[in-house]
Protein backbone atom coordinates (compact mmCIF):
# COMPACT_ATOMS: atom_id res chain seq x y z
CA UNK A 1 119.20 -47.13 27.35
CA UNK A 2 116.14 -48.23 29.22
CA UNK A 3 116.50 -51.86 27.81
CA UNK A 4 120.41 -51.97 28.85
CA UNK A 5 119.20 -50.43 32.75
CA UNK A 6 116.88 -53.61 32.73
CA UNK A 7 119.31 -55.99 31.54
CA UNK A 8 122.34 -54.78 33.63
CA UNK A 9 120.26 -54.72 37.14
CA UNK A 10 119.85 -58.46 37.42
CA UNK A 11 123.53 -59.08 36.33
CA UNK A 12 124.91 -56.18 38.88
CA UNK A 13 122.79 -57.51 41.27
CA UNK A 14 123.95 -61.63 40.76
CA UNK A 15 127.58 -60.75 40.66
CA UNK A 16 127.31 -58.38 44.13
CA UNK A 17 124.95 -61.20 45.65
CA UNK A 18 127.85 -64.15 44.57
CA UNK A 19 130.83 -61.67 45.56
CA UNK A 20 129.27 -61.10 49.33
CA UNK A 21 129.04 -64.74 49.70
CA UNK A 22 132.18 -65.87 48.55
CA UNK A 23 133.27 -63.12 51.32
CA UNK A 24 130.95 -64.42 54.05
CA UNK A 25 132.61 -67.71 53.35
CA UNK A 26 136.01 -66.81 53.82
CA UNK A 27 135.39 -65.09 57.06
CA UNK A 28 134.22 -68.04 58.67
């Protein structure tokens, strides 16, 4: 479970990161 915690953060974290841009963009 530890290994799958480690793995998931990074992709959690990418798809959050490229979902607030794409809204950032579309508020300008």
């Amino acid at each position: 479970m530890a290994f799958w915690h480690d793995l998931a953060a990074p992709v959690i974290a990418g798809i959050l990161a490229s979902m607030i841009v794409n809204w950032l963009n579309k508020r300008k």
